[in-house]
C-alpha atoms as a PDB file:
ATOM      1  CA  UNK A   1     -34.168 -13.904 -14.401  1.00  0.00           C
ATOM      2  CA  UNK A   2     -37.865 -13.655 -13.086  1.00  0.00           C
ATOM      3  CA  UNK A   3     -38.331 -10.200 -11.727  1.00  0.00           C
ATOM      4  CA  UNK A   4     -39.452 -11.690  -8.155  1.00  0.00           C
ATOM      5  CA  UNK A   5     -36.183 -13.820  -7.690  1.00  0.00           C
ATOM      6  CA  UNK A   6     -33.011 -12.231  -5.608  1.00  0.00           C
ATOM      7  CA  UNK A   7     -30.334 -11.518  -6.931  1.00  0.00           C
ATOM      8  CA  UNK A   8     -28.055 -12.643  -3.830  1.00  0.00           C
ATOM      9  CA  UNK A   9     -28.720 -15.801  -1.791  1.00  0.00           C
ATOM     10  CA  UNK A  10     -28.173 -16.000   1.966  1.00  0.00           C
ATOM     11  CA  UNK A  11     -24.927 -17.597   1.684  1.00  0.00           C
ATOM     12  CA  UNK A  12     -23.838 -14.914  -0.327  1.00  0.00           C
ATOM     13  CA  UNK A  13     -21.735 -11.686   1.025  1.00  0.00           C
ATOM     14  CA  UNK A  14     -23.139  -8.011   1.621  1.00  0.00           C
ATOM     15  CA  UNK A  15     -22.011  -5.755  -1.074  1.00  0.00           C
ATOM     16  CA  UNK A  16     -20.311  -3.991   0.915  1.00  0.00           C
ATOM     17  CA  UNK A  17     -17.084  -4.417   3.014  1.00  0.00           C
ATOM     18  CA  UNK A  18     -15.757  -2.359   5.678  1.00  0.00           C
ATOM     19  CA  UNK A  19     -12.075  -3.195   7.341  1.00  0.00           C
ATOM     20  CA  UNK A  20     -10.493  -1.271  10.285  1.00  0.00           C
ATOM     21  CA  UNK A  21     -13.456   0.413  11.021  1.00  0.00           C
ATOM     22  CA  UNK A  22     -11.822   2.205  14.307  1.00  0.00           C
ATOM     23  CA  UNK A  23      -8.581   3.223  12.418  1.00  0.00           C
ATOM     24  CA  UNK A  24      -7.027   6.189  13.648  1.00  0.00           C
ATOM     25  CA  UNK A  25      -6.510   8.253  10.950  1.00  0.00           C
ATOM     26  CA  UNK A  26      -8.041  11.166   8.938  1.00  0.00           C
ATOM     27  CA  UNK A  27      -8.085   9.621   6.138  1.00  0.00           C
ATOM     28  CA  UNK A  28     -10.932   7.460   4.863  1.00  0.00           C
ATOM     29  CA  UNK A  29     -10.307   5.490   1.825  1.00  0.00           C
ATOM     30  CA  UNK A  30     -13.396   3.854  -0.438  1.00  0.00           C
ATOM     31  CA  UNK A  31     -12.952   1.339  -3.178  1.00  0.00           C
ATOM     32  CA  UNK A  32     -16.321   1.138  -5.310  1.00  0.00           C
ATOM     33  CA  UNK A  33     -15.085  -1.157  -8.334  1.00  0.00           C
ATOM     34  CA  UNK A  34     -13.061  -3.555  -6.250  1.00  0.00           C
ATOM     35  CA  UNK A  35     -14.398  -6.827  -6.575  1.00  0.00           C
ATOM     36  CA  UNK A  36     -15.659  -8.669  -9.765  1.00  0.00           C
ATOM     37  CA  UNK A  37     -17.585 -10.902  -8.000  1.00  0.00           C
ATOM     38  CA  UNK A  38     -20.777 -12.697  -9.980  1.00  0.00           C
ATOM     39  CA  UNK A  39     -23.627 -14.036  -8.017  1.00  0.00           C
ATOM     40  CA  UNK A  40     -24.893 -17.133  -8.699  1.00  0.00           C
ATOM     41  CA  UNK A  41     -28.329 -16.084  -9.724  1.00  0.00           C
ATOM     42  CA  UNK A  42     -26.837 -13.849 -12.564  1.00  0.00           C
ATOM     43  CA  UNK A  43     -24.195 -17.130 -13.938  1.00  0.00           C
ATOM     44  CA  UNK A  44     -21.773 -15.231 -16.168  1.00  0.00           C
ATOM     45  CA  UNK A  45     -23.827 -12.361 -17.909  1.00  0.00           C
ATOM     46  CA  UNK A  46     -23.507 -13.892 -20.389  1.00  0.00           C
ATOM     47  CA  UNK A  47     -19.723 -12.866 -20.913  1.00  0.00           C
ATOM     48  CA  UNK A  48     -17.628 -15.506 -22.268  1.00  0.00           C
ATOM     49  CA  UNK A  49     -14.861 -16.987 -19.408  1.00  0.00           C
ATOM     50  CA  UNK A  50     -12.004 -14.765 -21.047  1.00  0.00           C
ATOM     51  CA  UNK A  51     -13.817 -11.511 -20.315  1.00  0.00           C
ATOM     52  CA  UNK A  52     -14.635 -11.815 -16.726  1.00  0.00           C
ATOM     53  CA  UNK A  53     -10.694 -11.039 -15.892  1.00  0.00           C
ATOM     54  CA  UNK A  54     -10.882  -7.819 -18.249  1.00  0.00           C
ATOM     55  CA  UNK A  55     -10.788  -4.171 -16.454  1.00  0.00           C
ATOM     56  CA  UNK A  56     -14.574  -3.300 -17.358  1.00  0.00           C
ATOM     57  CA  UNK A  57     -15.734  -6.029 -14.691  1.00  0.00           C
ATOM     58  CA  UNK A  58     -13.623  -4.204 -11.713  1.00  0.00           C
ATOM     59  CA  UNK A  59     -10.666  -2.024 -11.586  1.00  0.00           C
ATOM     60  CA  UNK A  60      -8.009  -4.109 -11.550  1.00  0.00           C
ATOM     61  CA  UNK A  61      -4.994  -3.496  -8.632  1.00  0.00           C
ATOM     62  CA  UNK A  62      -7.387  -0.935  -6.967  1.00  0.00           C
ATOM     63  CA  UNK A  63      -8.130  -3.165  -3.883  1.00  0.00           C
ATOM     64  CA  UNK A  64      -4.877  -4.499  -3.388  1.00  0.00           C
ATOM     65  CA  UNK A  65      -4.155  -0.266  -3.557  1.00  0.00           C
ATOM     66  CA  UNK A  66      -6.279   0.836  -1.212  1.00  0.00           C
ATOM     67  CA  UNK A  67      -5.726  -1.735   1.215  1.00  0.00           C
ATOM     68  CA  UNK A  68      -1.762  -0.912   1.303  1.00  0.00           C
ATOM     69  CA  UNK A  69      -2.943   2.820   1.854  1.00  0.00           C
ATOM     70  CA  UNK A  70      -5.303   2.247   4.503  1.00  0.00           C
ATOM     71  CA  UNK A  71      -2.691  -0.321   6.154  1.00  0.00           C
ATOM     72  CA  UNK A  72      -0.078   2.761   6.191  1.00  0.00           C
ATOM     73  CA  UNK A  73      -2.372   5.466   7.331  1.00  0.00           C
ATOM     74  CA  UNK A  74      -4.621   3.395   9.641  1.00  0.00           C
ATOM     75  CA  UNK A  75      -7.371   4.694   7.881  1.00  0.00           C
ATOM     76  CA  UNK A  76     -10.746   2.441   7.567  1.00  0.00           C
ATOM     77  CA  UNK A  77     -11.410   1.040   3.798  1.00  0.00           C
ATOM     78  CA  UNK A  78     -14.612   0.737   2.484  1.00  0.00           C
ATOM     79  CA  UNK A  79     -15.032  -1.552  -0.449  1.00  0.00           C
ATOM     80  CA  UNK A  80     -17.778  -2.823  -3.103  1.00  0.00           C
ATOM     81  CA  UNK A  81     -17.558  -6.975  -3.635  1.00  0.00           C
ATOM     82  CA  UNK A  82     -19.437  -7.353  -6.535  1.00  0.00           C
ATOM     83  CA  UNK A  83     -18.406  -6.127 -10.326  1.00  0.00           C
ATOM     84  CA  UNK A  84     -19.650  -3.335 -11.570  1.00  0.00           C
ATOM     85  CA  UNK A  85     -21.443  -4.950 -14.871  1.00  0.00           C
ATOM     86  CA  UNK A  86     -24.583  -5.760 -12.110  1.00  0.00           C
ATOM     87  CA  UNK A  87     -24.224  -1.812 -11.039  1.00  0.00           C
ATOM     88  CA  UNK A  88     -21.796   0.760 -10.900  1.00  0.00           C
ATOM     89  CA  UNK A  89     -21.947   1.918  -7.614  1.00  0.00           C
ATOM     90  CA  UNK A  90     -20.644   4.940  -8.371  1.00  0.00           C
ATOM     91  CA  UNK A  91     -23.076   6.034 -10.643  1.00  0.00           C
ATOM     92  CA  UNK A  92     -26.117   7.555  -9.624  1.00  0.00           C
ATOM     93  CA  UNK A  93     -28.822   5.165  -9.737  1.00  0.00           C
ATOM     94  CA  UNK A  94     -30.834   6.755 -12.916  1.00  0.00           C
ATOM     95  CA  UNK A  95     -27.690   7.522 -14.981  1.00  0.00           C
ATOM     96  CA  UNK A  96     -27.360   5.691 -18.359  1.00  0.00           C
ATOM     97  CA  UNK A  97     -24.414   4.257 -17.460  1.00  0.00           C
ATOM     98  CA  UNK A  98     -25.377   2.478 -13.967  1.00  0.00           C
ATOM     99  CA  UNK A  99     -25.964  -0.889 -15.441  1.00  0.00           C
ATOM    100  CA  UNK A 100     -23.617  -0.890 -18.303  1.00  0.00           C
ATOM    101  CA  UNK A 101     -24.780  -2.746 -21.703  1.00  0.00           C
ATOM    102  CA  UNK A 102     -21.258  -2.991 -22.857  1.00  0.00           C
ATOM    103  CA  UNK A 103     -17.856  -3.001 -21.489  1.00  0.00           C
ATOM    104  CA  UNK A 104     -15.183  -1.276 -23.670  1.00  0.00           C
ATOM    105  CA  UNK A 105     -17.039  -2.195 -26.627  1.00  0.00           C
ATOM    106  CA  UNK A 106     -17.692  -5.890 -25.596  1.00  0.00           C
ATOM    107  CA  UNK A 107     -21.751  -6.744 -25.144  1.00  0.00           C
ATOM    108  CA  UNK A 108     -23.236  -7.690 -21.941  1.00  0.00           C
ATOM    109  CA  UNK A 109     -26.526  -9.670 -23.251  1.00  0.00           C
ATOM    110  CA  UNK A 110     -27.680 -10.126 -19.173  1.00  0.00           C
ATOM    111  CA  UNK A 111     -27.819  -6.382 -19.063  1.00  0.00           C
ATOM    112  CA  UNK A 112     -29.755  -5.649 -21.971  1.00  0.00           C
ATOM    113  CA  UNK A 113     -33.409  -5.092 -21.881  1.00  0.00           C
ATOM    114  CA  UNK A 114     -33.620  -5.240 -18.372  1.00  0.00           C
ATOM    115  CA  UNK A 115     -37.364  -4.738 -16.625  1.00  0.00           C
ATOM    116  CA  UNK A 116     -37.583  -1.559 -14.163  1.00  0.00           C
ATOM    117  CA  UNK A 117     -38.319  -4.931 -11.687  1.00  0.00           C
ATOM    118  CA  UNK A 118     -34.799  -5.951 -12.423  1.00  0.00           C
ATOM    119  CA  UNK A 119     -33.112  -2.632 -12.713  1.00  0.00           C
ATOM    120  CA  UNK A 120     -35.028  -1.859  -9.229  1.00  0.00           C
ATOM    121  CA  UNK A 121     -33.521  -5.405  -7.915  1.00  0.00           C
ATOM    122  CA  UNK A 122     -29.714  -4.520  -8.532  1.00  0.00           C
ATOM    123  CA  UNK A 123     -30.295  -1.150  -6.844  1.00  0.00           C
ATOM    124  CA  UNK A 124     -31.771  -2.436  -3.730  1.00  0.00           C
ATOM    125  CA  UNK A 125     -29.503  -5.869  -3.250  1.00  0.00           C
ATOM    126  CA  UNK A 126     -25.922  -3.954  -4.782  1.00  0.00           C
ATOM    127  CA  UNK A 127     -26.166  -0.327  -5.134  1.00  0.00           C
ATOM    128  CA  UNK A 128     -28.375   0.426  -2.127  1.00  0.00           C
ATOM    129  CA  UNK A 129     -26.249  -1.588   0.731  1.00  0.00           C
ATOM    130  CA  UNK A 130     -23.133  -0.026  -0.280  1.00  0.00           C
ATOM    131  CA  UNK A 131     -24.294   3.563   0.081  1.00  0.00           C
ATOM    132  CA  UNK A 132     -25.938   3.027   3.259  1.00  0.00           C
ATOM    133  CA  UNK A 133     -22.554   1.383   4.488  1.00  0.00           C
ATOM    134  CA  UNK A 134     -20.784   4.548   3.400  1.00  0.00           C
ATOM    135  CA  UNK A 135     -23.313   7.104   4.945  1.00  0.00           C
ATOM    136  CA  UNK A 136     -23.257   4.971   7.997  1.00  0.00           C
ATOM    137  CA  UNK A 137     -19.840   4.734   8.233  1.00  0.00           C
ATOM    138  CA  UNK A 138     -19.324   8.567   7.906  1.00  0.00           C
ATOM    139  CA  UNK A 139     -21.915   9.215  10.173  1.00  0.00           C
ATOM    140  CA  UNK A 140     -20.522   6.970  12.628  1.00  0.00           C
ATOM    141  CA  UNK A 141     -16.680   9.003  12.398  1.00  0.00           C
ATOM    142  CA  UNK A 142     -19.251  12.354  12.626  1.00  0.00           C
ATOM    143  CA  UNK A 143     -20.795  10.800  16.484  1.00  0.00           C
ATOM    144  CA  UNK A 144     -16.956  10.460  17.075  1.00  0.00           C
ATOM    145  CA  UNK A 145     -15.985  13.875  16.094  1.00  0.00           C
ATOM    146  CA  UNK A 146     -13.566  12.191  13.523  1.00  0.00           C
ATOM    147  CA  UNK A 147     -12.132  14.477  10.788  1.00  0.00           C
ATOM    148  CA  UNK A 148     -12.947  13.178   8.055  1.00  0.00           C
ATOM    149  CA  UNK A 149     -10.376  13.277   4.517  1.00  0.00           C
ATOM    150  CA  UNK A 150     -12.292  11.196   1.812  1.00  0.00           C
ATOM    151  CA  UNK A 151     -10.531   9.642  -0.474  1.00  0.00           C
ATOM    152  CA  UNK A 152     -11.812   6.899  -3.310  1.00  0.00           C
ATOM    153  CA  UNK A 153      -9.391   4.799  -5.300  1.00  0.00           C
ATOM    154  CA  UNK A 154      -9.553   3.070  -8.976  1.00  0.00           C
ATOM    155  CA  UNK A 155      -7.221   2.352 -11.627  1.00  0.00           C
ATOM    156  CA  UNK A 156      -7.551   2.780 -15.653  1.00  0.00           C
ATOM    157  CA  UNK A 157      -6.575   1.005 -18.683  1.00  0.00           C
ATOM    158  CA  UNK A 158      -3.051   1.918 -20.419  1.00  0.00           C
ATOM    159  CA  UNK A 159      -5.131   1.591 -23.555  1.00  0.00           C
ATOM    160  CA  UNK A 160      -8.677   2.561 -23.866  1.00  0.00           C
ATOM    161  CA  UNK A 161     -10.378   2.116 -27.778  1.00  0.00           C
ATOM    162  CA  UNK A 162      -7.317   2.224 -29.188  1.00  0.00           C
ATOM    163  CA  UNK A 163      -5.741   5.513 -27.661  1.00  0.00           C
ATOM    164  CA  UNK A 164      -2.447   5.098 -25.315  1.00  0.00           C
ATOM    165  CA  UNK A 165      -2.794   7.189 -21.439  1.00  0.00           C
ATOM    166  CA  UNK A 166       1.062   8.459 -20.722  1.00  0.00           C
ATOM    167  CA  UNK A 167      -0.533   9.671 -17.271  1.00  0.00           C
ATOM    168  CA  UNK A 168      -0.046   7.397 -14.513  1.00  0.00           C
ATOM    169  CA  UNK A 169      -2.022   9.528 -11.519  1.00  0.00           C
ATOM    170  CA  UNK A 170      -4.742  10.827 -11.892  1.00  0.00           C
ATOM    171  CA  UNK A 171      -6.625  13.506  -9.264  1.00  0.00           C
ATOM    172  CA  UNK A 172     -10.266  13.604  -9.752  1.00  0.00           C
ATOM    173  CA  UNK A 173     -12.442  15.698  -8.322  1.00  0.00           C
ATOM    174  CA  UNK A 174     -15.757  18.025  -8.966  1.00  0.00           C
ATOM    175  CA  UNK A 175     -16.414  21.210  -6.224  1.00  0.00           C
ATOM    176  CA  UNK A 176     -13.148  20.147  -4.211  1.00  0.00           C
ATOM    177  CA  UNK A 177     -10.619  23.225  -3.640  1.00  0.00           C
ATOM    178  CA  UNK A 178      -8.803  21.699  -0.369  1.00  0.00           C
ATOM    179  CA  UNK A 179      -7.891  18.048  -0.284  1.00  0.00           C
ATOM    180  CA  UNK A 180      -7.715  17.815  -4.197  1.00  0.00           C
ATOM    181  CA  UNK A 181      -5.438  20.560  -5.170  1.00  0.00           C
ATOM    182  CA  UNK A 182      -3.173  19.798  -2.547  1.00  0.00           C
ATOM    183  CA  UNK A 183      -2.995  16.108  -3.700  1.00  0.00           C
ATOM    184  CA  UNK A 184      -2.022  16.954  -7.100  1.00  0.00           C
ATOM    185  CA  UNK A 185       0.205  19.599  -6.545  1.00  0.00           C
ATOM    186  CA  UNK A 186       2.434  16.587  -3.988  1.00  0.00           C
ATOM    187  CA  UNK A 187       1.942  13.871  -6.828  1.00  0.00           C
ATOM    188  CA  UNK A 188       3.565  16.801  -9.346  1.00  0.00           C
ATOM    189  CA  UNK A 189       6.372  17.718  -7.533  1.00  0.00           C
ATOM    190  CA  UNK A 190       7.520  14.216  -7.367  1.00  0.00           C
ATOM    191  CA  UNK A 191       5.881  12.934 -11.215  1.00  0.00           C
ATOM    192  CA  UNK A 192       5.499  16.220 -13.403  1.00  0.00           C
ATOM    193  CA  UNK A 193       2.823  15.737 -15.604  1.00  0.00           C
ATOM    194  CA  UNK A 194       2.596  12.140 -15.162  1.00  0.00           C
ATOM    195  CA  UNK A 195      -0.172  13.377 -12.437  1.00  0.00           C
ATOM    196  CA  UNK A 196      -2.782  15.412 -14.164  1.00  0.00           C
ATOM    197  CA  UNK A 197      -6.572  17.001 -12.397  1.00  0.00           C
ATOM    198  CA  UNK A 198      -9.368  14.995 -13.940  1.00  0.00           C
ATOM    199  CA  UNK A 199      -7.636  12.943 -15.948  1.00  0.00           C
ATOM    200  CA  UNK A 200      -8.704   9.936 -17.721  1.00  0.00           C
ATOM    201  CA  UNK A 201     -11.862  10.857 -16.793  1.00  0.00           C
ATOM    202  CA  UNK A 202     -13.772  14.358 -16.181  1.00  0.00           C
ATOM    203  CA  UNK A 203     -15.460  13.749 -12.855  1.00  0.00           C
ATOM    204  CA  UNK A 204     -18.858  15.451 -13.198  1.00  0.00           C
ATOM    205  CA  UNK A 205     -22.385  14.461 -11.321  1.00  0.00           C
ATOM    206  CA  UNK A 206     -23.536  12.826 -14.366  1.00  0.00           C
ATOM    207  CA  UNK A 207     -21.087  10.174 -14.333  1.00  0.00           C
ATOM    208  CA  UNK A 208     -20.060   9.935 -10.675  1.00  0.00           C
ATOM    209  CA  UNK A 209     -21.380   9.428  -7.310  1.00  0.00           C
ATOM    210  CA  UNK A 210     -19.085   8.841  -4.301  1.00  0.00           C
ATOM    211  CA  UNK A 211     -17.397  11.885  -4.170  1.00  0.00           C
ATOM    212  CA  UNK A 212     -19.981  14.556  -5.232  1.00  0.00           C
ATOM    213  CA  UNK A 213     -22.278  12.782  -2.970  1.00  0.00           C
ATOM    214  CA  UNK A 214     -20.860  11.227   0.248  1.00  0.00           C
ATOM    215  CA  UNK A 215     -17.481  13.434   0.257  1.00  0.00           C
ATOM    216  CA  UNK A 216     -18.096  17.022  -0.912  1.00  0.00           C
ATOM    217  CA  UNK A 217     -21.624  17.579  -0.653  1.00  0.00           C
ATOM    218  CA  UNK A 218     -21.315  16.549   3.468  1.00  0.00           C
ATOM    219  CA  UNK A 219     -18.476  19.117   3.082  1.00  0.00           C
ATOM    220  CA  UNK A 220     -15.681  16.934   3.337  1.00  0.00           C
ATOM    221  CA  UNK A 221     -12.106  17.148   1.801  1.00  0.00           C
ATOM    222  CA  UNK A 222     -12.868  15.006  -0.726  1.00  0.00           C
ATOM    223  CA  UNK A 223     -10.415  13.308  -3.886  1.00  0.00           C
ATOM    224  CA  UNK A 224     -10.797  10.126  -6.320  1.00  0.00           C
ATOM    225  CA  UNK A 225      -7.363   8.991  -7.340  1.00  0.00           C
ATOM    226  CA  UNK A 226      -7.379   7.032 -10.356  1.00  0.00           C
ATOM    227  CA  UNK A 227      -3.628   4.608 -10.991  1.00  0.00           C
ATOM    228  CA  UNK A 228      -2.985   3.319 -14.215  1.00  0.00           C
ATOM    229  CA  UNK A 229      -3.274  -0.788 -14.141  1.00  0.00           C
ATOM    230  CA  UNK A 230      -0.697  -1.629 -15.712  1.00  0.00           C
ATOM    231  CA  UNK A 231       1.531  -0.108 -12.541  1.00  0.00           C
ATOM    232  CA  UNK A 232      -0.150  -2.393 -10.224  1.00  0.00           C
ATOM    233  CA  UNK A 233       0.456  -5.529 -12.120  1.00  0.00           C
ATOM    234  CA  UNK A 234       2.754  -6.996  -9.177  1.00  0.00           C
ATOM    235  CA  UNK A 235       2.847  -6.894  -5.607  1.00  0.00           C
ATOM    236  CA  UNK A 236       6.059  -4.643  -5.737  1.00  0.00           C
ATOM    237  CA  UNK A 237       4.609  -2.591  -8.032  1.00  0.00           C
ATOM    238  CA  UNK A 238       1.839  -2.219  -5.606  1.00  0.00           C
ATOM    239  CA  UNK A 239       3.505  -1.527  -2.479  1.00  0.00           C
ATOM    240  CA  UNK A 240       5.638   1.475  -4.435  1.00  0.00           C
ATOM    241  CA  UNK A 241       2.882   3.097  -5.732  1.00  0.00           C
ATOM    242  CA  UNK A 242       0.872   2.926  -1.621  1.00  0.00           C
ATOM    243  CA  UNK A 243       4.043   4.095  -0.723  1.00  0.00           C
ATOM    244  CA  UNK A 244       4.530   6.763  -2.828  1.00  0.00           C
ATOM    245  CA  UNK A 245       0.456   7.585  -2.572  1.00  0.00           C
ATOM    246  CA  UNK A 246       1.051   7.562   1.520  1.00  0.00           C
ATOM    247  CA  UNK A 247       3.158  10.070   1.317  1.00  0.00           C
ATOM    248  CA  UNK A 248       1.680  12.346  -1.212  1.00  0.00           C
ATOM    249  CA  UNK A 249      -1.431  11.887   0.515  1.00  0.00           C
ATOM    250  CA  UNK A 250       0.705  13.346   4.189  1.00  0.00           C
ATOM    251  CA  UNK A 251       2.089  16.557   2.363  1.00  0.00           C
ATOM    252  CA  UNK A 252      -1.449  17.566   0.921  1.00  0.00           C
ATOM    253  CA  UNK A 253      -2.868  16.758   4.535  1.00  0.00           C
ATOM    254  CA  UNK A 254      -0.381  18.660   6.462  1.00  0.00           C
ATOM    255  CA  UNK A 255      -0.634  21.469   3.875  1.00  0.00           C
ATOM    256  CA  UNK A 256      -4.216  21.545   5.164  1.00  0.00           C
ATOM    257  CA  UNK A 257      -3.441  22.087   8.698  1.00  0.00           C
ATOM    258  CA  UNK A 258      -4.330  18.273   9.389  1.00  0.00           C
ATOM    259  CA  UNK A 259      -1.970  16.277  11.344  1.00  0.00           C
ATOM    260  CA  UNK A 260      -1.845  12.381  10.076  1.00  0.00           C
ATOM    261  CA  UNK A 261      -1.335   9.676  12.442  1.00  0.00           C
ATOM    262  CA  UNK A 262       1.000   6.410  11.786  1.00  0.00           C
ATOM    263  CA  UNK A 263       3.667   9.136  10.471  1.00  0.00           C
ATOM    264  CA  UNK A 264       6.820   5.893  10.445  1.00  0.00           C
ATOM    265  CA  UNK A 265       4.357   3.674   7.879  1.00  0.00           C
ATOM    266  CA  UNK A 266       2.250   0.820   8.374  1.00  0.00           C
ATOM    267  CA  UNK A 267       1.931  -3.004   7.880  1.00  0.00           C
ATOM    268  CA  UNK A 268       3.689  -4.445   5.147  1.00  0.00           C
ATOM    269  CA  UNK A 269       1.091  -5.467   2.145  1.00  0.00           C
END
């Protein structure tokens, strides 16, 4: 598209989405990859119809996750509308991976050969809104002398390239020795080694940017769980695994010293 052109119209909505803003809780939970949404400037990518429902455009169940979390805890959810073959937004901005060429081997022709212009586009209409809604967000809890727990939520293939994942949790993290450890050590006493630190993925600052950035480095507790998608294929299936997150998520807060509100549960998905 012409580098001068936006990439979202008026009609369309902000990147980023913020429910229960207020919420009572400790706990804050963030959603980066949970929308696939397209705008109509951008058409299809130039993906074929049959790829836009595959797990590289968003994580799939993570939404419908997070919002049966946040329901539970009253805790306020941040989330990311668009999919994250415009921009990850949680990748830094200059990493090599922030507008993906590919997803799990499958080419993305709209993302190839991109100007700076258009690279500079997606990180001011996409990337740019959702950090500030973050920061402000956190900043806001910070006026209200809110403890803050941070916690992000995605989900992974069962099958990536070919190789099979047995683990169903995973606890991510990068400088975190409080909320993190504690996490994993609840998910393990309940799963074994079905929960494992830093698996699928190593979290490092080369590849991510929510919780290095906006959790740990403002000194926060700070955790990315990651599900595996094929456990959140139903509603039921859903509402077991907030469940069983919920209260994981209690023990490793109490463990800290920090005292979570809603302690009987919360809506029903």
């Amino acid at each position: 598209m012409p580098d001068n052109l936006a990439i979202l119209s008026a009609s369309e909505p902000s990147p980023f989405g913020l429910e229960n803003e207020l919420g009572t809780s400790p706990f804050v939970i963030v959603c980066e990859h949970a929308g696939a949404g397209l705008p109509k400037s951008l058409g299809t990518l130039g993906l074929d119809k049959e790829h836009l429902a595959r797990h590289f455009m968003w994580d799939i169940g993570a939404l419908d996750l997070a919002r049966g979390i946040a329901q539970r805890l009253d805790a306020p959810l941040a989330n990311q509308r668009y999919s994250r073959m415009i921009c990850d937004c949680n990748r830094h901005w200059e990493a090599e991976t922030f507008i993906p060429t590919h997803g799990e081997g499958i080419p993305v022709p709209a993302n190839v050969n991109l100007t700076l212009a258009e690279r500079s586009r997606r990180r001011a209409e996409i990337w740019q809104p959702f950090q500030d809604g973050v920061e402000n967000m956190l900043n806001a809890r910070d006026v209200r002398n809110q403890r803050t727990l941070f916690v992000t939520i995605h989900s992974f293939t069962p099958v990536f390239f070919g190789k099979e994942r047995d683990v169903e949790y995973g606890v991510l993290f990068d400088r975190d020795t409080t909320l993190s450890p504690a996490l994993l050590k609840a998910l393990q006493a309940r799963h074994g080694d079905k929960a494992l630190p830093n698996e699928p993925y190593d979290m490092n600052r080369d590849s991510d940017y929510t919780v290095p950035i906006h959790g740990e480095d403002r000194g926060l507790d700070s955790v990315e769980i990651e599900v595996r998608n094929d456990l959140l294929t139903t509603q039921e299936q859903i509402e077991a695994r907030a469940e069983d997150l919920v209260y994981a998520l209690r023990e490793a807060a109490e463990s800290l010293g920090v005292t979570t509100d809603n302690q009987e549960g919360g809506a029903a998905l």
